[in-house]
Protein backbone atom coordinates (compact mmCIF):
# COMPACT_ATOMS: atom_id res chain seq x y z
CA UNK A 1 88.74 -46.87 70.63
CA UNK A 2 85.09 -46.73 72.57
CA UNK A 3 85.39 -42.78 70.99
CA UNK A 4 85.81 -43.79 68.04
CA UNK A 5 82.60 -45.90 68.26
CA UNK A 6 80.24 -43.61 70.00
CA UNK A 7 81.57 -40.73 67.45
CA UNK A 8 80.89 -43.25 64.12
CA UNK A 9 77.60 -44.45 66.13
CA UNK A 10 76.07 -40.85 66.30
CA UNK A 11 77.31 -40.21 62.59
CA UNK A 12 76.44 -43.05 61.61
CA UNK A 13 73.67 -42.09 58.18
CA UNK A 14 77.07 -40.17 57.22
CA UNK A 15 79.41 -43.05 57.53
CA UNK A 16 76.87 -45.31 55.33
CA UNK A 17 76.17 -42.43 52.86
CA UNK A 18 80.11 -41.74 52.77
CA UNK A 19 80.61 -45.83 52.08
CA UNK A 20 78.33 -46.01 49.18
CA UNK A 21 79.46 -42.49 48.02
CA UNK A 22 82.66 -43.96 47.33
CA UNK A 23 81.52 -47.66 46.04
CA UNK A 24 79.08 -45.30 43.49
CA UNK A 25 81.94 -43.45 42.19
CA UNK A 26 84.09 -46.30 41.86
CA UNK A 27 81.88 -48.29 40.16
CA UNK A 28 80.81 -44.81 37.67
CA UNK A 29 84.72 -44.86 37.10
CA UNK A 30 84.49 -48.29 35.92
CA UNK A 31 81.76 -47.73 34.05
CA UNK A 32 79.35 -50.02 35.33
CA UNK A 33 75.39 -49.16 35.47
CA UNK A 34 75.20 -50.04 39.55
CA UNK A 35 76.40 -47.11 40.34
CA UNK A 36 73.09 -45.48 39.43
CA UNK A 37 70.89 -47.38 42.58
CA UNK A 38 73.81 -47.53 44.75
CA UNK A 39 74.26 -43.54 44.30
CA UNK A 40 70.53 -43.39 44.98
CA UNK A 41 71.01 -44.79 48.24
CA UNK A 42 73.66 -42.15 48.95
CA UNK A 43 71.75 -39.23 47.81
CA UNK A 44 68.79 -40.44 50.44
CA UNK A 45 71.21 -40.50 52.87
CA UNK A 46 73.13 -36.95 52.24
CA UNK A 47 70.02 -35.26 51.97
CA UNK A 48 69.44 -35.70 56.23
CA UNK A 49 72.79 -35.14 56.94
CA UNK A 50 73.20 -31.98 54.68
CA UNK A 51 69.95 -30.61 56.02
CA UNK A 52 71.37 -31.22 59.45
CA UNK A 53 74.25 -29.39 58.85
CA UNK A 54 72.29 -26.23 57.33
CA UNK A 55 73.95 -27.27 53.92
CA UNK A 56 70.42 -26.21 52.08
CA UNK A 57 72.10 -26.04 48.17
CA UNK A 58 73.45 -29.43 48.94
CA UNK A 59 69.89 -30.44 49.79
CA UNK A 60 68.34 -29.12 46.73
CA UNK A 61 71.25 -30.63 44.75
CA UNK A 62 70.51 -34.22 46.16
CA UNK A 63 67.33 -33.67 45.10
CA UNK A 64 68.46 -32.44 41.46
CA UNK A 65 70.49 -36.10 42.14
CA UNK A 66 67.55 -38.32 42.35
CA UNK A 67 65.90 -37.00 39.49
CA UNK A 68 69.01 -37.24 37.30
CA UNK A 69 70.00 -40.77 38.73
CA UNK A 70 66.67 -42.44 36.60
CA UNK A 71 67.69 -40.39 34.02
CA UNK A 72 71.20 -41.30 33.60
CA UNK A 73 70.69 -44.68 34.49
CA UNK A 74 68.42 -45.83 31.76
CA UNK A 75 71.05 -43.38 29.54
CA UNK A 76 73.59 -45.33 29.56
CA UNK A 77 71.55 -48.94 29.50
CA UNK A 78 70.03 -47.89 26.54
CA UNK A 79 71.49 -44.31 25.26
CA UNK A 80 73.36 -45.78 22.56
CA UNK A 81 72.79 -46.70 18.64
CA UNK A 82 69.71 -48.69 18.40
CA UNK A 83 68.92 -48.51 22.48
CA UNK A 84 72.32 -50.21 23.32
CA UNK A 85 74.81 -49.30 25.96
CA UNK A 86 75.61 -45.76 25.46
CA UNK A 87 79.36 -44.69 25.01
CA UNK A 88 81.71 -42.44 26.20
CA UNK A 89 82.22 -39.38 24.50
CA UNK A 90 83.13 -35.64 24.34
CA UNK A 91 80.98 -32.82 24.56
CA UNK A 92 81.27 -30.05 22.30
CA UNK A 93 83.53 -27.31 23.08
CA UNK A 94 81.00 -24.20 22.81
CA UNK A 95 78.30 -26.48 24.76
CA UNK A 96 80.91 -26.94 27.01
CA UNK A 97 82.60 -23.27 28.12
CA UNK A 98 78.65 -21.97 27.86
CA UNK A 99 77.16 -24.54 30.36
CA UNK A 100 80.56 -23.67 32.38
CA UNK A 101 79.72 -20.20 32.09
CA UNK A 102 75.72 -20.47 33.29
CA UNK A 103 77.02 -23.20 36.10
CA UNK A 104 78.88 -19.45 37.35
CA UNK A 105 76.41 -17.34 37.20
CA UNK A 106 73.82 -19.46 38.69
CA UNK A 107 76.14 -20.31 41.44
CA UNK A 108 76.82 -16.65 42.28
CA UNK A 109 72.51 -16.08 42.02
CA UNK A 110 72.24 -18.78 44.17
CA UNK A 111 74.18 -17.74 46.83
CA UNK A 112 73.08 -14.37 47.24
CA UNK A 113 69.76 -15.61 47.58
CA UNK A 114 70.44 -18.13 50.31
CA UNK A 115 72.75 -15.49 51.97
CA UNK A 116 69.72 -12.62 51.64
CA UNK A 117 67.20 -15.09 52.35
CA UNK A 118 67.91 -17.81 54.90
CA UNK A 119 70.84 -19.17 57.52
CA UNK A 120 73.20 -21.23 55.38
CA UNK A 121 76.07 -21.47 56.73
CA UNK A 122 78.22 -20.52 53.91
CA UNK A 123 75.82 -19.48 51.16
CA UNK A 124 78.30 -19.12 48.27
CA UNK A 125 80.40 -22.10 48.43
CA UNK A 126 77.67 -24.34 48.82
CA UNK A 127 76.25 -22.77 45.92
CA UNK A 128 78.98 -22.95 44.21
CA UNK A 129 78.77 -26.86 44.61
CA UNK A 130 75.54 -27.31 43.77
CA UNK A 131 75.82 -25.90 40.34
CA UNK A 132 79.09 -27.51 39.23
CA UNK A 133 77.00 -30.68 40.95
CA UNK A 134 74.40 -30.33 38.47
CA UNK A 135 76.84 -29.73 35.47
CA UNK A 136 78.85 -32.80 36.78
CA UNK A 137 76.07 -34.99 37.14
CA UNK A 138 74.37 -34.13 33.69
CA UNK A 139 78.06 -34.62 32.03
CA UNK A 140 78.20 -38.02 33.79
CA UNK A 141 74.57 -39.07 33.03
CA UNK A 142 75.25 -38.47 28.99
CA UNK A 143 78.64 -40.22 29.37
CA UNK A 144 81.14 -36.95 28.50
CA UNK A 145 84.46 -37.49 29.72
CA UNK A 146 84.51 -33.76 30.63
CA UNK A 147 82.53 -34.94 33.59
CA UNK A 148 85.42 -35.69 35.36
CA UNK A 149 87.22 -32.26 35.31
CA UNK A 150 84.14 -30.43 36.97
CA UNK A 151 84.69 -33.21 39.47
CA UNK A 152 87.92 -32.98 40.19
CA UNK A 153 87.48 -29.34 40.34
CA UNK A 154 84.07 -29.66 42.87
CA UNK A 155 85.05 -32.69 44.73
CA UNK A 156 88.19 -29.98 45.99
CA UNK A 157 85.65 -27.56 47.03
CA UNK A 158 83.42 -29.83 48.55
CA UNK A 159 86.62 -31.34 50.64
CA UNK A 160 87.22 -27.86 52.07
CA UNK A 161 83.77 -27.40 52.98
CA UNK A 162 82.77 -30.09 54.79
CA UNK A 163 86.10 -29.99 56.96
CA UNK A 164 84.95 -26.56 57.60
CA UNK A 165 81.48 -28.05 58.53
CA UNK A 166 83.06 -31.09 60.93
CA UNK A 167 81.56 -33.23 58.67
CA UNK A 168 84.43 -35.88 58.66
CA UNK A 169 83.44 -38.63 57.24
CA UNK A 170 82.07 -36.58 54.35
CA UNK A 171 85.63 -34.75 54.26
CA UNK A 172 87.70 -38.28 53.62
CA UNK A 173 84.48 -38.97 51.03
CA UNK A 174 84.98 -36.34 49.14
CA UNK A 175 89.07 -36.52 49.14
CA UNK A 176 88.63 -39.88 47.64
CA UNK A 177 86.88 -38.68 45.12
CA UNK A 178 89.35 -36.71 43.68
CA UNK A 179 91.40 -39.41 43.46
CA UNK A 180 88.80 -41.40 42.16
CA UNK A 181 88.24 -38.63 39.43
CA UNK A 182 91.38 -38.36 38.16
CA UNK A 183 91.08 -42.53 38.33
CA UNK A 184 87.97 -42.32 36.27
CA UNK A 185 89.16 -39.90 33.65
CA UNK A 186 92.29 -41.60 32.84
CA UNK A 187 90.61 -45.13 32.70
CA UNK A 188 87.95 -43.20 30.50
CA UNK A 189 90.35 -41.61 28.06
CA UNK A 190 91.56 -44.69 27.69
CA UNK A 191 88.49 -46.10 26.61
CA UNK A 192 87.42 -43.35 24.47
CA UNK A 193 90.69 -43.93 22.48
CA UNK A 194 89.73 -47.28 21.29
CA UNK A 195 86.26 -46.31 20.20
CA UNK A 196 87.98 -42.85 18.29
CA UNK A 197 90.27 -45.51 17.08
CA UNK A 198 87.50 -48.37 15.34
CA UNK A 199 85.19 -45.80 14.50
């Protein structure tokens, strides 16, 4: 038990980022507007622990995060008809496969620079994860459902890294959060029936 403490004590900006990581998605699932500031506090957190850890995409992608969490927060407050509560919806298609497709291409850029260029410790992956992060995020701050497939898909990727990494708390975070995706996207489809359905 006392190793258990002293290990959580010296990890202990993970273990709070990895708490609110998984109260933010929970509450995104649900579809309530706290998840914005409470996934602020997160993304402060990640960024020292992912810088820490040599993780350098992941930094710039918490970054990418704080911008987008203003954005997407005052989206769906007042991203609707006539300023009101925005909606869920689909994106379409084409938009869809070709933001998919530049989310690729970017990733693979991105890693060759950070493997040419500096000491990540695993250049592609983590590039990898910071684009899908950013198509993710944008999905999620406009309210597409679709945000919860790249999820699903980086949440698995990010699971595998950061057990890789020894970042454990972050491992069990990011597990959840596939569950929590798949959660979020049946509770969503759910919703978005009823609004096909009276509009």
């Amino acid at each position: 038990m006392e190793i258990i403490y002293y290990w959580i004590a010296d990890h202990i900006i993970e273990f709070i980022a990895f708490l609110l990581g998984i109260w933010g998605v929970w509450l995104e699932a649900k579809q309530k507007a706290l998840c914005w500031p409470v996934g602020l506090l997160n993304i402060i957190l990640s960024v020292i622990v992912f810088y820490a850890s040599r993780l350098y995409a992941d930094v710039l992608l918490q970054i990418f995060y704080i911008i987008i969490t203003f954005y997407g927060w005052y989206y769906w407050l007042y991203g609707g008809e006539n300023k009101t509560k925005r909606k869920i919806s689909n994106i379409r298609f084409k938009e869809y496969i070709s933001l998919i497709v530049v989310a690729l291409l970017s990733g693979w850029l991105i890693g060759y620079l950070f493997s040419k260029y500096t000491n990540a410790a695993l250049p592609y992956w983590d590039a990898f994860s910071f684009t899908g992060g950013v198509l993710g995020t944008y999905f999620l701050a406009k309210k597409y459902i679709e945000n919860w497939i790249v999820w699903i898909i980086i949440n698995l990727l990010c699971t595998g890294i950061y057990l890789y990494k020894e970042l454990y708390f972050f491992t069990i975070q990011y597990f959840v959060f596939i569950i929590l995706a798949i959660y979020g996207y049946y509770s969503w489809k759910k919703e978005l029936r009823k609004i096909t359905a009276t509009s």
